[in-house]
Protein backbone atom coordinates (compact mmCIF):
# COMPACT_ATOMS: atom_id res chain seq x y z
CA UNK A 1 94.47 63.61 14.07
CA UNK A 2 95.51 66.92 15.08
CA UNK A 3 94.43 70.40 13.07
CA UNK A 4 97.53 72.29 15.44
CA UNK A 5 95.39 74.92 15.68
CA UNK A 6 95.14 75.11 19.87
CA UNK A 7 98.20 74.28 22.14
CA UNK A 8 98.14 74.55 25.90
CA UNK A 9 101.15 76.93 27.00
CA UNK A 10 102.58 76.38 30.61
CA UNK A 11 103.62 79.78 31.50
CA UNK A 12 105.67 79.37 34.60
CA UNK A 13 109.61 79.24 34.69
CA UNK A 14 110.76 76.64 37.28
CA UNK A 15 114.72 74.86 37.29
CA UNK A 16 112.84 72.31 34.82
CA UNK A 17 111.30 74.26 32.73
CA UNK A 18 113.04 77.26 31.59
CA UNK A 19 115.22 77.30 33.87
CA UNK A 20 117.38 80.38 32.02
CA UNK A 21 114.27 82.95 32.64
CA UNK A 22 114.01 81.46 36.02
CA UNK A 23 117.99 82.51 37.05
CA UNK A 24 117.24 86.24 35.26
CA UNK A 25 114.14 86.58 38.15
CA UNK A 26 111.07 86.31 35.70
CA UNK A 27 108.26 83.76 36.98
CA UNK A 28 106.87 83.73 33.28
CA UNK A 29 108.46 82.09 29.87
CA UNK A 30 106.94 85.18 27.50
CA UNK A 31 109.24 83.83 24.63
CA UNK A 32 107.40 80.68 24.89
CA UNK A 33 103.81 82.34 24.67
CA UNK A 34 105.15 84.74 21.66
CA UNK A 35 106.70 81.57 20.08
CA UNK A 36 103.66 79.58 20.29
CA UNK A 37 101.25 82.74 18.97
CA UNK A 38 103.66 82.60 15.50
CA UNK A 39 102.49 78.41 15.63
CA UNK A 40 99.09 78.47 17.04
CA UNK A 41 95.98 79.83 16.19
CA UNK A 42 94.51 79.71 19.78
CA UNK A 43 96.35 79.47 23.04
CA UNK A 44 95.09 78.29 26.35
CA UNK A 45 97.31 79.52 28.97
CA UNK A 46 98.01 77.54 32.20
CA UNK A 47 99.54 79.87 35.13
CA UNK A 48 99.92 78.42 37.95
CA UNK A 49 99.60 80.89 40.92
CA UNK A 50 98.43 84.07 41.99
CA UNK A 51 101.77 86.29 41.58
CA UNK A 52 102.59 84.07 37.59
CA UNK A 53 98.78 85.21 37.01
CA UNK A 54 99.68 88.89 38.33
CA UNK A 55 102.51 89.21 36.02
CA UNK A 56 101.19 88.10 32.75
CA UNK A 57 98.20 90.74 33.17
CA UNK A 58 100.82 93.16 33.70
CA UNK A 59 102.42 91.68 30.48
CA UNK A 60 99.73 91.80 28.43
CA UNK A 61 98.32 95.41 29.87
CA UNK A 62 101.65 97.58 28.99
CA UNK A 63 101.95 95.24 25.97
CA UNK A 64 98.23 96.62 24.66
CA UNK A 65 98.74 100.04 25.96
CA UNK A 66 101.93 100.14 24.30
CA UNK A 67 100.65 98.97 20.74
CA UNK A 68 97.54 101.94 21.39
């Protein structure tokens, strides 16, 4: 039985999977990761390559500096 208290997120934006935030230029889904954070307690993130991984630290950097 599941508790729903982790869910693995696949970050990336691809033409089958979030394929909207792909067209705009973004390589990562954010509204899925701040959708899932409202659902889950814990989150393990999948990113797929080097410049997905590049972006979400750049995410989540201005995001703390901006709540600091």
């Amino acid at each position: 039985m599941s508790t729903h208290r982790t869910a693995l997120i696949p970050l990336e934006a691809w033409c089958y999977s979030s394929p909207d935030v792909r067209d705009s230029g973004q390589r990562v889904d954010f509204g899925l990761l701040a959708e899932a954070l409202i659902y889950y307690d814990c989150l393990l993130v999948n990113i797929s390559n080097q410049p997905q991984l590049a972006d979400f630290l750049r995410w989540l950097v201005n995001t703390s500096l901006d709540n600091s």
